[in-house]
Protein backbone atom coordinates (compact mmCIF):
# COMPACT_ATOMS: atom_id res chain seq x y z
CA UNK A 1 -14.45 -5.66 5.37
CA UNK A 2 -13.34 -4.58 1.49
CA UNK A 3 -9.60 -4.36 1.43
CA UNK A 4 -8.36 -2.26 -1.19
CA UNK A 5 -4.47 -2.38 -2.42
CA UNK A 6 -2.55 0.44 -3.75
CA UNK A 7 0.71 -0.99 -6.33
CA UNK A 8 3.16 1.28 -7.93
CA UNK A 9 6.38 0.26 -8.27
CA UNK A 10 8.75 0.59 -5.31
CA UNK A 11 6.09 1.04 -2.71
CA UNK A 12 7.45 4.03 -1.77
CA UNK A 13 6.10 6.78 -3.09
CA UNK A 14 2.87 6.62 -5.05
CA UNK A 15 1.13 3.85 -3.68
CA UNK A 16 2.44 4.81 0.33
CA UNK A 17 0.24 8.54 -0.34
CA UNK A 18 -2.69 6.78 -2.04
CA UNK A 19 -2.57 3.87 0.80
CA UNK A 20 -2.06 5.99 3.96
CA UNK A 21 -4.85 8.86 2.32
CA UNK A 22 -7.85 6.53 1.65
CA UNK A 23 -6.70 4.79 4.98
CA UNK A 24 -7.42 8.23 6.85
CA UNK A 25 -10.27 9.05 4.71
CA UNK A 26 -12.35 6.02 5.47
CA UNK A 27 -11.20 5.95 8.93
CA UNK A 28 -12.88 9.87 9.52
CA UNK A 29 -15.72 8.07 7.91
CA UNK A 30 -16.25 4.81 9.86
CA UNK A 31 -16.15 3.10 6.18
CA UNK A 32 -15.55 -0.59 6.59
CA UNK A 33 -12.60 -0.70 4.32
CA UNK A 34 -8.83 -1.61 4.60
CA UNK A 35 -5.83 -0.46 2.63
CA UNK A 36 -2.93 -1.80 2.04
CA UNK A 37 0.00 -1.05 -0.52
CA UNK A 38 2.86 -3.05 -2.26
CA UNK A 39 6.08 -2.71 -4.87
CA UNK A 40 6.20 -4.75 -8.16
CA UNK A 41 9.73 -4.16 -7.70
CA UNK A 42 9.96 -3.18 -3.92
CA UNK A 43 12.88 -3.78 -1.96
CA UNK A 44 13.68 -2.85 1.95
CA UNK A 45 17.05 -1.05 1.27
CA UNK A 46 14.86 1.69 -0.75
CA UNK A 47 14.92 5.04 1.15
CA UNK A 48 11.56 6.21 1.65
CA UNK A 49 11.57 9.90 0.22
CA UNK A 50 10.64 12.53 3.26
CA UNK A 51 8.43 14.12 1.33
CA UNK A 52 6.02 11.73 1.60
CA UNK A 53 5.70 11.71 5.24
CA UNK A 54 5.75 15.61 4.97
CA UNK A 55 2.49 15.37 2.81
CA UNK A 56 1.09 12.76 4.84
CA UNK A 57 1.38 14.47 8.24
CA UNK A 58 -0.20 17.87 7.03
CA UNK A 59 -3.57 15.45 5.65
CA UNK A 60 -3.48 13.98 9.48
CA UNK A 61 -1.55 10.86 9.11
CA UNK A 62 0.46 10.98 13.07
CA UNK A 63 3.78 9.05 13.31
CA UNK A 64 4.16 7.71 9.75
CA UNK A 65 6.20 4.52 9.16
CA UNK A 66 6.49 2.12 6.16
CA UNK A 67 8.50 -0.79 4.95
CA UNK A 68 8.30 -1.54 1.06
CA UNK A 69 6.01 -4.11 0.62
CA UNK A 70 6.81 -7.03 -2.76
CA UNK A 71 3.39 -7.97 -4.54
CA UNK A 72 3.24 -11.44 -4.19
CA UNK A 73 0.59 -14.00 -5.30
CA UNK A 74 -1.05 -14.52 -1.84
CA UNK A 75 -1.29 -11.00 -1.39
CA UNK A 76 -2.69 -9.80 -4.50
CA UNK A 77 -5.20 -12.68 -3.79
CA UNK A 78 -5.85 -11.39 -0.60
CA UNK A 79 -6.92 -7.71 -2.10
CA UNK A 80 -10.48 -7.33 -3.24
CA UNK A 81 -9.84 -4.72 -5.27
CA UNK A 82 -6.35 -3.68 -6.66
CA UNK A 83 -5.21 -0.17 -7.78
CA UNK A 84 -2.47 0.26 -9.62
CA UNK A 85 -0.60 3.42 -10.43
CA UNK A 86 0.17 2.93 -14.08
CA UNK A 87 -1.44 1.26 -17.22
CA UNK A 88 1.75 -0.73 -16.99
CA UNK A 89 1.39 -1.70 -13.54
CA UNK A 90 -2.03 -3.09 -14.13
CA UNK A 91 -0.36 -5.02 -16.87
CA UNK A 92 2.05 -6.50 -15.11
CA UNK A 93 0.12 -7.47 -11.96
CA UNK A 94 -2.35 -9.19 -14.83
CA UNK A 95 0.53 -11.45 -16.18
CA UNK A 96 2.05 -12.00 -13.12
CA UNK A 97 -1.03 -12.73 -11.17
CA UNK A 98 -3.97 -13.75 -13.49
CA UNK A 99 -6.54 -14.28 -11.21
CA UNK A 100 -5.81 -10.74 -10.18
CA UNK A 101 -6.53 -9.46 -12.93
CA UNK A 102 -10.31 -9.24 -13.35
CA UNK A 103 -10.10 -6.88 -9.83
CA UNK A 104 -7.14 -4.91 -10.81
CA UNK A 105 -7.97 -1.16 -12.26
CA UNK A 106 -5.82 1.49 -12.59
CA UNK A 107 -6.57 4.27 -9.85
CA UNK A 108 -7.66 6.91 -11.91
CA UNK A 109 -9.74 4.41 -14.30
CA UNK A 110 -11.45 2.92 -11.04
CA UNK A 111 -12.10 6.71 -10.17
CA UNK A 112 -14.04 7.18 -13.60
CA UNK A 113 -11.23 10.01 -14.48
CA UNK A 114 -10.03 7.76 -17.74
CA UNK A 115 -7.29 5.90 -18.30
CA UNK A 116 -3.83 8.65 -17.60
CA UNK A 117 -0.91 7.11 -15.43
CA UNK A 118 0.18 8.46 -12.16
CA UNK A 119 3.61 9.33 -12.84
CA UNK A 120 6.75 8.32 -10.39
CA UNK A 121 7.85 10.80 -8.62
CA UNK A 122 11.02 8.93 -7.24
CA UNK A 123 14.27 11.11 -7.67
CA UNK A 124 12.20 14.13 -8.45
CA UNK A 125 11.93 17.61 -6.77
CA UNK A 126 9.35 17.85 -3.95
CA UNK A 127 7.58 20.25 -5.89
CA UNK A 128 6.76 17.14 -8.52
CA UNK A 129 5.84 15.68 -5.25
CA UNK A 130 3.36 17.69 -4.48
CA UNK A 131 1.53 17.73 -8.33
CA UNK A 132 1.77 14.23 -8.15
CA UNK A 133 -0.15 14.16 -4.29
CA UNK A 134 -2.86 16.43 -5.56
CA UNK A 135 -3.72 14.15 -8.54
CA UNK A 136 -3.51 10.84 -6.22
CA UNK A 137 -5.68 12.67 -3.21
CA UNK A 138 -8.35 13.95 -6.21
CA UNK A 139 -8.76 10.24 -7.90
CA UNK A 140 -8.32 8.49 -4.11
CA UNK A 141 -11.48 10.80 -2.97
CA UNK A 142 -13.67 9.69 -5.94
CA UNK A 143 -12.76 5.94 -5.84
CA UNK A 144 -13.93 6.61 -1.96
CA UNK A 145 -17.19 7.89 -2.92
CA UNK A 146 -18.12 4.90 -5.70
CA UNK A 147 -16.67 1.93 -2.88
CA UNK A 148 -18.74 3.99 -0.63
CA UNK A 149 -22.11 2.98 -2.71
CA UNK A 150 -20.80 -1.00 -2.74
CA UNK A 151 -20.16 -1.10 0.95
CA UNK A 152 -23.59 0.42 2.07
């Protein structure tokens, strides 16, 4: 089974929707994936914003719960293929883990959409939240469909 990680920077916001989306997506497919999501800067004493288990339930996802996840070593080595929210993120996770780097993409350049960041929302109105949803739901769908043609 592929496993796929989603890494923004808290784990709470950007990487939770991208992580718990694909998750539902594949399962309605029976695609042997797994998802998974982490924080280069994620801490347990964050607040996870309601809105994103408000835009979670309505795509399907049923009693929503999530504990920021830290990207360590062993779990970015774990990951066969890492998405990262930000052309920072991607970065980072390259200097911080090197052997990560080679499998680490930015979500919308994995999804062939070019290389734009997927701004924080953290802070923000839920409004924001919702832009921000609709451009991680559109690039999660079309990663789906190229891991799709590698897991086939």
């Amino acid at each position: 089974m592929k496993k796929i990680l989603f890494v923004c920077t808290g784990n709470t916001c950007r990487s939770v929707l991208a992580h718990y989306y694909a998750a539902t997506l594949a399962t309605a497919e029976k695609l042997p994936l797994e998802f998974g999501s982490a924080g280069l800067m994620a801490g347990k004493d964050i607040p996870q914003p309601r809105i994103v288990a408000d835009l979670l339930k309505k795509e399907g996802v049923k009693d929503f719960k999530h504990t920021p996840v830290e990207l360590t070593a062993e779990i970015a080595a774990q990951a066969d293929l890492i998405l990262a929210m930000t052309a920072d993120h991607k970065a980072r996770i390259a200097r911080l883990h090197p052997p990560a780097a080679a499998k680490t993409f930015t979500l919308v350049e994995y999804a062939g959409f070019g290389g734009d960041d997927i701004a924080d929302p953290y802070g923000r109105n839920d409004l924001f939240y919702f832009e921000i949803f609709k451009l991680i739901k559109t690039a999660v769908k079309a990663a789906l469909e190229k891991l799709k043609k590698e897991v086939k």
